[in-house]
C-alpha atoms as a PDB file:
ATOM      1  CA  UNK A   1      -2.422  -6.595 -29.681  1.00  0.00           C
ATOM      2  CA  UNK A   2       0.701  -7.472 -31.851  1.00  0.00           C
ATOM      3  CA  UNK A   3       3.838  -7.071 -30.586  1.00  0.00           C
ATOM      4  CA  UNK A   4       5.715  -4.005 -32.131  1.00  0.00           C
ATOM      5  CA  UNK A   5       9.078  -3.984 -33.595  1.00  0.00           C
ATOM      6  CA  UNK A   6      10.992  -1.613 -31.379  1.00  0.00           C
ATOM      7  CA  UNK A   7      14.689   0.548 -31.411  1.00  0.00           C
ATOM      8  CA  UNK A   8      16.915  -1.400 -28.944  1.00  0.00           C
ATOM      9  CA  UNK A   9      16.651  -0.670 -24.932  1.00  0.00           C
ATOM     10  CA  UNK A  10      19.261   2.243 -24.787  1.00  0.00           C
ATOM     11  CA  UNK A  11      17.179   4.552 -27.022  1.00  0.00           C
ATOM     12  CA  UNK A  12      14.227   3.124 -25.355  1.00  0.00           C
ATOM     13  CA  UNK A  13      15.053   3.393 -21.569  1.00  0.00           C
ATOM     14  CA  UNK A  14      14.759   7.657 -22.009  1.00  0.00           C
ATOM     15  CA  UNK A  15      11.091   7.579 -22.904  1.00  0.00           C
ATOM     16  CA  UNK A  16      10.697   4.905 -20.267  1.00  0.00           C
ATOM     17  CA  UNK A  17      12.187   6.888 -17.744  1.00  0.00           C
ATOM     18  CA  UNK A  18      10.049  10.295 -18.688  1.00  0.00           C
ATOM     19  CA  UNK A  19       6.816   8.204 -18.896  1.00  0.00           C
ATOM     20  CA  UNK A  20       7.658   5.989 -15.348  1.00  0.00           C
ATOM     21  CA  UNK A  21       8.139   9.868 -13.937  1.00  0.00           C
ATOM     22  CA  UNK A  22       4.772  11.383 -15.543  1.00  0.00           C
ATOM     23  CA  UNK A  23       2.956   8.650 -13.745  1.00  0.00           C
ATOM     24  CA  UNK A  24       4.595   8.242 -10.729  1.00  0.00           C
ATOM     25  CA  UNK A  25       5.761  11.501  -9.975  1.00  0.00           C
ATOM     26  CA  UNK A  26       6.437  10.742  -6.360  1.00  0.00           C
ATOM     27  CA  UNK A  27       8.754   7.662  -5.813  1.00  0.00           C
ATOM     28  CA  UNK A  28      10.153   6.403  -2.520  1.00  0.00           C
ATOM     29  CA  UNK A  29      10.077   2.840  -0.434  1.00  0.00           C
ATOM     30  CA  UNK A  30       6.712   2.293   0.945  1.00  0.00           C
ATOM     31  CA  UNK A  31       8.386   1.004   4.345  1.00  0.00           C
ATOM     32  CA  UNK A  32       8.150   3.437   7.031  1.00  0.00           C
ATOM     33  CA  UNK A  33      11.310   4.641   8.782  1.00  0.00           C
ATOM     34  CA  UNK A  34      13.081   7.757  10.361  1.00  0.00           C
ATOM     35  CA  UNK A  35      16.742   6.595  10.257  1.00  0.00           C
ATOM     36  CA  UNK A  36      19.291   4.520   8.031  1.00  0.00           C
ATOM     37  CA  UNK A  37      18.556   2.209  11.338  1.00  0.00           C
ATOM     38  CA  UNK A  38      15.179   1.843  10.932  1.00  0.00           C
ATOM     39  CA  UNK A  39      15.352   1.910   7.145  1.00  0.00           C
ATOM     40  CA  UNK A  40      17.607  -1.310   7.348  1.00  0.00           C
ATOM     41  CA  UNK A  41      15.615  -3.380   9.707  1.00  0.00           C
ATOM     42  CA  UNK A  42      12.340  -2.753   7.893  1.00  0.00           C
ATOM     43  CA  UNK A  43      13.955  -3.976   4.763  1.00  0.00           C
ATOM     44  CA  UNK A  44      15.267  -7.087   6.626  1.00  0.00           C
ATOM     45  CA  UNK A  45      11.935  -7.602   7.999  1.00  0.00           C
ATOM     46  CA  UNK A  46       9.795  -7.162   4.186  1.00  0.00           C
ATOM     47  CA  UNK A  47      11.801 -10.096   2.864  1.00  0.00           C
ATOM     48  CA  UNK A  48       8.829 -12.528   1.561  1.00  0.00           C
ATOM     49  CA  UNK A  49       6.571 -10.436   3.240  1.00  0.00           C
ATOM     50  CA  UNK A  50       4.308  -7.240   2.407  1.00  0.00           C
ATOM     51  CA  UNK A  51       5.197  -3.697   3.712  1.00  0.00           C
ATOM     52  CA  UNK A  52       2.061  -2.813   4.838  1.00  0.00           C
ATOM     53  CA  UNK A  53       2.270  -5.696   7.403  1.00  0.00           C
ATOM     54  CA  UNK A  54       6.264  -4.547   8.268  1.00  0.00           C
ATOM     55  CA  UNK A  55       4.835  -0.764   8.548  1.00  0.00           C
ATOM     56  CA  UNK A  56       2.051  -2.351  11.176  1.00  0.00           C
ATOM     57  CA  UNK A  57       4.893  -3.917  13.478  1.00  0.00           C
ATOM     58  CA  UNK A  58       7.864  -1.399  13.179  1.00  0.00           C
ATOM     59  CA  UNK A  59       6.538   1.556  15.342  1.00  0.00           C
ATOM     60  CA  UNK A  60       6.165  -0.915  18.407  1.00  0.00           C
ATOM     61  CA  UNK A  61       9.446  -2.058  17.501  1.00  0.00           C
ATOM     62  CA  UNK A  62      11.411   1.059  16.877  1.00  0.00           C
ATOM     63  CA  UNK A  63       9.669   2.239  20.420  1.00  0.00           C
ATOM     64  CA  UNK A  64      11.227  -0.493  21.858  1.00  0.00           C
ATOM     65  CA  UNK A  65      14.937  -0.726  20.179  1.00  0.00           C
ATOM     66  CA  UNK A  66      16.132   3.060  19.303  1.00  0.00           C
ATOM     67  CA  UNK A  67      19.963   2.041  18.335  1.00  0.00           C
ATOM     68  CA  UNK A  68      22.009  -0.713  16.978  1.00  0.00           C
ATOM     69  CA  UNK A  69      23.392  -1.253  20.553  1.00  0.00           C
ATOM     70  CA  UNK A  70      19.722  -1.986  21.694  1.00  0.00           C
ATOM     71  CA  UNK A  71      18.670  -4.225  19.007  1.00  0.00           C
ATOM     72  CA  UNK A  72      22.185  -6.320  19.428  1.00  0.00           C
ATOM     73  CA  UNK A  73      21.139  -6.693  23.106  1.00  0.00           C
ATOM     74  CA  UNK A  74      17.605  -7.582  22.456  1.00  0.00           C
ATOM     75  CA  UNK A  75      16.010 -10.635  24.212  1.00  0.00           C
ATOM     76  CA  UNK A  76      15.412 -12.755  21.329  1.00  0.00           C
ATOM     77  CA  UNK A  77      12.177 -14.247  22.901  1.00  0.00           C
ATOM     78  CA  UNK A  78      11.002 -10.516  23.105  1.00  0.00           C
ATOM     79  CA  UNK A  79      12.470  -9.583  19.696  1.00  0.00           C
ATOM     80  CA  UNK A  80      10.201 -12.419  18.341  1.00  0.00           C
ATOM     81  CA  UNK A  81       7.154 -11.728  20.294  1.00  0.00           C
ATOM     82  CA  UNK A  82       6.950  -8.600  18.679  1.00  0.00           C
ATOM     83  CA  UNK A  83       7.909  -9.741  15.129  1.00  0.00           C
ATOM     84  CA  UNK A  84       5.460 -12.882  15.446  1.00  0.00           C
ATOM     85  CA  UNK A  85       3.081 -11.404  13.305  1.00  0.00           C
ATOM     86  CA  UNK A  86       5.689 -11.588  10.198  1.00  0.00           C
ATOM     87  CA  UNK A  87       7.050 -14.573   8.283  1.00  0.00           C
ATOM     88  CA  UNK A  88       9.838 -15.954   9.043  1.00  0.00           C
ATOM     89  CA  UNK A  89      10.152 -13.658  12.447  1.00  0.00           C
ATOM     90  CA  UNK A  90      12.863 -16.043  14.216  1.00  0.00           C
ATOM     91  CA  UNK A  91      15.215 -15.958  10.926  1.00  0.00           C
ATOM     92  CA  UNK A  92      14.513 -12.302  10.806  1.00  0.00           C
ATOM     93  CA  UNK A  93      14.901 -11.644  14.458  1.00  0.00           C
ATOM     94  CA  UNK A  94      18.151 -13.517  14.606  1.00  0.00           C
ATOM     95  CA  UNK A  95      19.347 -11.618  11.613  1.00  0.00           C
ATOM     96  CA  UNK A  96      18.293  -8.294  12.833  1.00  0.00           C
ATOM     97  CA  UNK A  97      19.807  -8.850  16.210  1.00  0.00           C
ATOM     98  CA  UNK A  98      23.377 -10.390  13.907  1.00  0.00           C
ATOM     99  CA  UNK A  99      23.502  -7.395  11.777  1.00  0.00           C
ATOM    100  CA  UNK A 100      23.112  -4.758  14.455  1.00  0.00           C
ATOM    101  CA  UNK A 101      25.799  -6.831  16.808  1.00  0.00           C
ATOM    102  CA  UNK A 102      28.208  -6.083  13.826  1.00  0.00           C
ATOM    103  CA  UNK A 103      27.177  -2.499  13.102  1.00  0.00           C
ATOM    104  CA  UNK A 104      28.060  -2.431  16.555  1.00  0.00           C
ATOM    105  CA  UNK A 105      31.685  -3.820  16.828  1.00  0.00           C
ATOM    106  CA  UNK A 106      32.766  -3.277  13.337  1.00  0.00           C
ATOM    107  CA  UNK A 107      31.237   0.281  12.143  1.00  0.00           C
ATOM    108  CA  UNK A 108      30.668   1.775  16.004  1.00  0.00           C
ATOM    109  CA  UNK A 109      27.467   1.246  16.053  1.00  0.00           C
ATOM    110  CA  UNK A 110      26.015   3.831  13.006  1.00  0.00           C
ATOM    111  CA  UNK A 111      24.900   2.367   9.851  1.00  0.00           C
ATOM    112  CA  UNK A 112      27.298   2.098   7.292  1.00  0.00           C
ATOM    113  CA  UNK A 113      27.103   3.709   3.973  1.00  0.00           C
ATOM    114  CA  UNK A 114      28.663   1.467   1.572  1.00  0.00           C
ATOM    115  CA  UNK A 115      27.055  -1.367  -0.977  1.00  0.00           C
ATOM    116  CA  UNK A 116      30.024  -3.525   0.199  1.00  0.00           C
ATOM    117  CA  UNK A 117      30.007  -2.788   4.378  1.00  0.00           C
ATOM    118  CA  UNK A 118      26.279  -2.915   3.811  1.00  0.00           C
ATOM    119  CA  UNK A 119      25.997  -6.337   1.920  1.00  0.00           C
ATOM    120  CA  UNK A 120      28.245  -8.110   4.335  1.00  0.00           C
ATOM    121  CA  UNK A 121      25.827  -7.599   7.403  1.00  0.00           C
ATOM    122  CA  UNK A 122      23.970 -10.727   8.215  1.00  0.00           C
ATOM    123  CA  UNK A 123      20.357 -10.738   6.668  1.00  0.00           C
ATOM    124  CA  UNK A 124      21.526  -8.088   4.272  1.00  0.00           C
ATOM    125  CA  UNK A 125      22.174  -8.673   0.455  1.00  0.00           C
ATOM    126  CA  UNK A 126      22.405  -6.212  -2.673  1.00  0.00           C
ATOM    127  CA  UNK A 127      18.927  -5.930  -2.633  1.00  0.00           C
ATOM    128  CA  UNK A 128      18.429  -4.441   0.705  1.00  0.00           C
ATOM    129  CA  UNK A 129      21.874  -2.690   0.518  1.00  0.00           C
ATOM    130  CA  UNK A 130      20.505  -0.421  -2.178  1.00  0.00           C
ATOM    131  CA  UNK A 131      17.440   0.125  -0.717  1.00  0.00           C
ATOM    132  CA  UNK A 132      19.112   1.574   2.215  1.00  0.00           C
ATOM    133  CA  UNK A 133      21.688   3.299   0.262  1.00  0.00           C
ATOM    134  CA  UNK A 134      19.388   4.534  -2.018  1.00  0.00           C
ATOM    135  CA  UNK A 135      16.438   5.832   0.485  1.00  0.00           C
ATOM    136  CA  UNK A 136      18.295   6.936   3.305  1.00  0.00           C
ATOM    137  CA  UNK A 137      21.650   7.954   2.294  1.00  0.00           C
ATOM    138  CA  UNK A 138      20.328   9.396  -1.009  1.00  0.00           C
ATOM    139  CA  UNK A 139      23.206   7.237  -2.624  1.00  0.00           C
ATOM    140  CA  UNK A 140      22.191   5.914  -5.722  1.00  0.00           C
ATOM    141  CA  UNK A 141      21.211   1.869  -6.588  1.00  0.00           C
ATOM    142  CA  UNK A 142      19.813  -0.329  -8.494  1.00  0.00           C
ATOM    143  CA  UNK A 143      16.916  -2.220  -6.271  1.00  0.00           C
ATOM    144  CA  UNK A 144      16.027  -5.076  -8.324  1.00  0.00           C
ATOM    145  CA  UNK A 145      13.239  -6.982  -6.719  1.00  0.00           C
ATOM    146  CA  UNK A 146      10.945  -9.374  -8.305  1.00  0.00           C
ATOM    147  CA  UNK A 147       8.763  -6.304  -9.746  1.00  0.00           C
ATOM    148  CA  UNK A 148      11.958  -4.537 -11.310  1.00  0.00           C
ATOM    149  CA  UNK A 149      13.270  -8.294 -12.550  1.00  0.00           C
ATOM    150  CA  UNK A 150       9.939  -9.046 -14.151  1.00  0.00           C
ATOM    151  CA  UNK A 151       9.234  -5.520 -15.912  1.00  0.00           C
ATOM    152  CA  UNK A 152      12.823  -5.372 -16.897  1.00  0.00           C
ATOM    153  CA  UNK A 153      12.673  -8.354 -18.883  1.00  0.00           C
ATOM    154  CA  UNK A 154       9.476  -7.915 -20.192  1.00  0.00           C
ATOM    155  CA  UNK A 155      11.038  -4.380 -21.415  1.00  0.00           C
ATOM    156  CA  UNK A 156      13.424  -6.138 -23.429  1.00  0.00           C
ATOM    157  CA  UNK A 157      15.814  -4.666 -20.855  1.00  0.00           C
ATOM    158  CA  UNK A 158      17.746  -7.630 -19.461  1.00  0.00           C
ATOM    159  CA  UNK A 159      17.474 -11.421 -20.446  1.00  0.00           C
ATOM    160  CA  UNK A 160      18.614 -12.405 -17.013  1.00  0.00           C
ATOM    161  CA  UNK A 161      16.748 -14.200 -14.245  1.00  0.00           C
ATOM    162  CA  UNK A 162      19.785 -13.657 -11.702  1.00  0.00           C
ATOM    163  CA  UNK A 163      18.856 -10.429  -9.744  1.00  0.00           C
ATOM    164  CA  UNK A 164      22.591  -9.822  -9.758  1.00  0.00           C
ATOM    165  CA  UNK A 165      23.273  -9.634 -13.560  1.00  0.00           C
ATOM    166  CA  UNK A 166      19.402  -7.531 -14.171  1.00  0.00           C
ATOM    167  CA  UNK A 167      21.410  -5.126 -11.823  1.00  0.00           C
ATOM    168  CA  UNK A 168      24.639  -4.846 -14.038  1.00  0.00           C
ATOM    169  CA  UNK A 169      22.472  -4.515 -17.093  1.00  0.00           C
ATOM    170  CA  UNK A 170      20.253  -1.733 -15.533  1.00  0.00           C
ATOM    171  CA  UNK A 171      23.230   0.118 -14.386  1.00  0.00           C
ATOM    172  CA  UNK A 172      24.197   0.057 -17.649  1.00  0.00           C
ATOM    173  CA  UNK A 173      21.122   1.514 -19.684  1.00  0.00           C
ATOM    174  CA  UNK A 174      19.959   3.905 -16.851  1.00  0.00           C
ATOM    175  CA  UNK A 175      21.556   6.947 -15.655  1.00  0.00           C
ATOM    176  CA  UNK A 176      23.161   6.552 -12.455  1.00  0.00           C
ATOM    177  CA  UNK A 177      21.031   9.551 -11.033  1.00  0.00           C
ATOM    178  CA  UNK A 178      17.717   7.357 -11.886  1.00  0.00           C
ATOM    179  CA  UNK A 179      18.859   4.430 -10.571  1.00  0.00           C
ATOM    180  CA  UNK A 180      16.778   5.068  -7.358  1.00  0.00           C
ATOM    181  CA  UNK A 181      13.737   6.577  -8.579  1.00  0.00           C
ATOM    182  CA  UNK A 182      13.612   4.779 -11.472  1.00  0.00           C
ATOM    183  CA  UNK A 183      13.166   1.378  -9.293  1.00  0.00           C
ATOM    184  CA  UNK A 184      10.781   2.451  -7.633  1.00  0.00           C
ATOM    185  CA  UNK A 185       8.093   3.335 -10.376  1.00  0.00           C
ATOM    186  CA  UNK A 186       9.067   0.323 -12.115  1.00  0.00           C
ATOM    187  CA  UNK A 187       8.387  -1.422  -9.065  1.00  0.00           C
ATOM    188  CA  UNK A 188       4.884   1.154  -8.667  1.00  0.00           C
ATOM    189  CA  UNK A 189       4.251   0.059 -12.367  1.00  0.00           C
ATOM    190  CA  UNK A 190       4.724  -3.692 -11.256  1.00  0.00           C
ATOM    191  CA  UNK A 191       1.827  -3.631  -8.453  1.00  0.00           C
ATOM    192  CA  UNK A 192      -0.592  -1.677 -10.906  1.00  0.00           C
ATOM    193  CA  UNK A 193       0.025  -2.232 -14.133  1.00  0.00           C
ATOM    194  CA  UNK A 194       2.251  -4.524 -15.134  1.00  0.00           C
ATOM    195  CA  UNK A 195       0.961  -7.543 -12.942  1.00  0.00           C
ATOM    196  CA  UNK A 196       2.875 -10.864 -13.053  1.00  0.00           C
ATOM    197  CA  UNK A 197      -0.689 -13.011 -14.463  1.00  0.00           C
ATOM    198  CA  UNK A 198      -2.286 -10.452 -16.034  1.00  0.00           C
ATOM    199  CA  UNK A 199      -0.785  -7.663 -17.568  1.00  0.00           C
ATOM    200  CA  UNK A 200      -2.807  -4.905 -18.412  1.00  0.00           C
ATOM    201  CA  UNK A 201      -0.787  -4.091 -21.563  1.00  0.00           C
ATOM    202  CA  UNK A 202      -4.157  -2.312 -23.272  1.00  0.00           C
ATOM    203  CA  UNK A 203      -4.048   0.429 -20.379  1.00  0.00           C
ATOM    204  CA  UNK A 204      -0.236   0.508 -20.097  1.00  0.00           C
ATOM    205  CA  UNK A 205       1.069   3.935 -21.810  1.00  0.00           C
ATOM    206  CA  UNK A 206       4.163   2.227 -21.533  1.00  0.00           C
ATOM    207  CA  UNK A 207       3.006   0.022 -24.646  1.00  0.00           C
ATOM    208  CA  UNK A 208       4.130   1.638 -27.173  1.00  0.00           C
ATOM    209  CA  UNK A 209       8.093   1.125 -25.874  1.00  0.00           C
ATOM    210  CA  UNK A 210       7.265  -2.165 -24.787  1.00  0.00           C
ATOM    211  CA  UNK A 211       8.143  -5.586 -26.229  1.00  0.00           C
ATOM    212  CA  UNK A 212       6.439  -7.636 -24.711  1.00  0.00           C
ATOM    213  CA  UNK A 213       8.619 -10.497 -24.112  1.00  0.00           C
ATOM    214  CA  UNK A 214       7.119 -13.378 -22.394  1.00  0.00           C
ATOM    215  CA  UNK A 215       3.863 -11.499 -22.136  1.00  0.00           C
ATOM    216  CA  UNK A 216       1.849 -14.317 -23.106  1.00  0.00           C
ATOM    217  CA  UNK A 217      -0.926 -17.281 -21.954  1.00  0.00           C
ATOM    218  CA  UNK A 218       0.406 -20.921 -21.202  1.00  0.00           C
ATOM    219  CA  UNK A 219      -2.528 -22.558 -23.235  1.00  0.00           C
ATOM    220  CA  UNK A 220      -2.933 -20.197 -26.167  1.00  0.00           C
ATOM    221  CA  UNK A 221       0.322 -18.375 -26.771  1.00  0.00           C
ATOM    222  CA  UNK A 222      -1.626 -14.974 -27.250  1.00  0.00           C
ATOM    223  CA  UNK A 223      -0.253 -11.856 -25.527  1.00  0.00           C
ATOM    224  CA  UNK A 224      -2.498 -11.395 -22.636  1.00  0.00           C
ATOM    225  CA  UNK A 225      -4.114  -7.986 -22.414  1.00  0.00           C
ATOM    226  CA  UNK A 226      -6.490  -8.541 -20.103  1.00  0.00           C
ATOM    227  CA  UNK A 227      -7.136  -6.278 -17.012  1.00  0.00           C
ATOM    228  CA  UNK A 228      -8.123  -7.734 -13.863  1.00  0.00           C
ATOM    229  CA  UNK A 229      -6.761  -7.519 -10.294  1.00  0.00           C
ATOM    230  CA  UNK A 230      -3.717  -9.233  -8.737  1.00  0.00           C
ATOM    231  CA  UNK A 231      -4.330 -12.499  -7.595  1.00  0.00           C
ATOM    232  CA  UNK A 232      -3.765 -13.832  -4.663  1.00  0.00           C
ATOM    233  CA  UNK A 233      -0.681 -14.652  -3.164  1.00  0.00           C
ATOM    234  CA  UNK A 234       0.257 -17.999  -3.004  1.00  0.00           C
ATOM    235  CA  UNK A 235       0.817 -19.586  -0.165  1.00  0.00           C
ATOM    236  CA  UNK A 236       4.096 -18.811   1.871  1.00  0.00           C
ATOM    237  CA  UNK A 237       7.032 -21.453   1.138  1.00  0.00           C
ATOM    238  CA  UNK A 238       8.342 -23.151   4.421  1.00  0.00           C
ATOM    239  CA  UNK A 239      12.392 -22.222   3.930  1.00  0.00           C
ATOM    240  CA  UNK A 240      13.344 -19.092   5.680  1.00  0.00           C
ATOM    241  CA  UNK A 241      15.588 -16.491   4.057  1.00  0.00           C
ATOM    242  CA  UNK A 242      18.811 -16.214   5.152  1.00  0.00           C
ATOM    243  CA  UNK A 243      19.798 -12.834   3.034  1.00  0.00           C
ATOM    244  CA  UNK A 244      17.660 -11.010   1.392  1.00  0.00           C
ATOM    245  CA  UNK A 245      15.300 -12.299  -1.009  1.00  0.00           C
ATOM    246  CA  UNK A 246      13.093 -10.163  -3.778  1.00  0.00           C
ATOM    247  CA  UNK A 247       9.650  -9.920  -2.966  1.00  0.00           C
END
């Protein structure tokens, strides 16, 4: 499948967008929650590690700790019995228990509702500050994890690595009222499609706006088209986050 020559990424990004919402015509996060609260400990909690497994452990949890207050006053040996079952649980339970001691004493306990207030809670970065913002405050942002980094750059969309700077160029090409749901399919599009060994570029419909870049084999050099399932993930690294990290 050659690669095709394409218009640049702000006439592009319009098709992408109506495509990404033909296919994915629902779009929010896949972590469960009820409140900003609950919203904001998941994402701490998903950081290197699946949602499906966060979405097994926070109803227990959220039983358990109902407010910021509670959470800040948690035992941690409790708080990290019943996070055990995730990695990195006594980084995460520390940082869950840090962040709600300051929603507490700085923002009077309620969530607050700004990228800024949000990103300076412990265990809390840009990443999970517009997840947050985005799914529970219906403010929108720019969630760039390692789905939205790869897809974006294999859209000819950014040439960054830095989550950070794929952010700034995103907010740039999309319209700020996509910014949510538009992360989230490309992030849908990441676990079905667009899969970080093997692409399946034949059965993409995004194809046709799609470069390509770095869509290729390390022996060969041949764009990979080849459908097959996600592979396995490799085994967990042995440094705990201490912010957010993309997953």
């Amino acid at each position: 499948m050659p690669k095709p020559k394409l218009p640049p990424a702000k006439a592009r990004v319009p098709l992408l967008i109506a495509e990404l919402a033909r296919l994915y015509p629902e779009h929010r996060t896949a972590l469960d929650f009820r409140t900003p609260l609950e919203l904001l400990v998941a994402t701490i909690l998903s950081a290197q590690c699946t949602d499906v497994r966060v979405n097994l452990v926070t109803p227990t949890l959220f039983a358990r700790y109902r407010t910021a207050a509670e959470f800040a006053a948690a035992d941690p040996a409790e708080l990290e019995a019943l996070l055990s079952s995730i990695n990195f649980f006594r980084n995460k339970a520390k940082n869950v228990r840090a962040a709600c001691e300051r929603i507490v004493t700085v923002h009077g306990g309620e969530v607050p509702a700004t990228l800024e207030d949000l990103a300076a809670l412990p265990g809390v970065g840009r990443k999970t500050a517009n997840v947050v913002l985005g799914d529970a405050f219906g403010i929108p942002g720019i969630t760039v994890d390692t789905h939205v980094g790869r897809l974006s750059r294999r859209l000819g969309l950014t040439k960054h690595d830095d989550p950070v700077k794929v952010e700034y160029d995103l907010m740039k090409l999309v319209p700020q009222a996509e910014w949510t749901p538009f992360c989230h399919r490309v992030i849908y599009h990441g676990r079905q499609v667009c899969h970080a060994r093997k692409p399946a570029c034949e059965n993409c419909t995004l194809a046709p706006l799609c470069p390509r870049i770095d869509v290729v084999t390390s022996s060969s050099l041949q764009v990979v088209t080849s459908v097959g399932p996600e592979p396995p993930a490799r085994a967990r690294g042995k440094k705990a986050p201490t912010t957010d990290s993309s997953t």
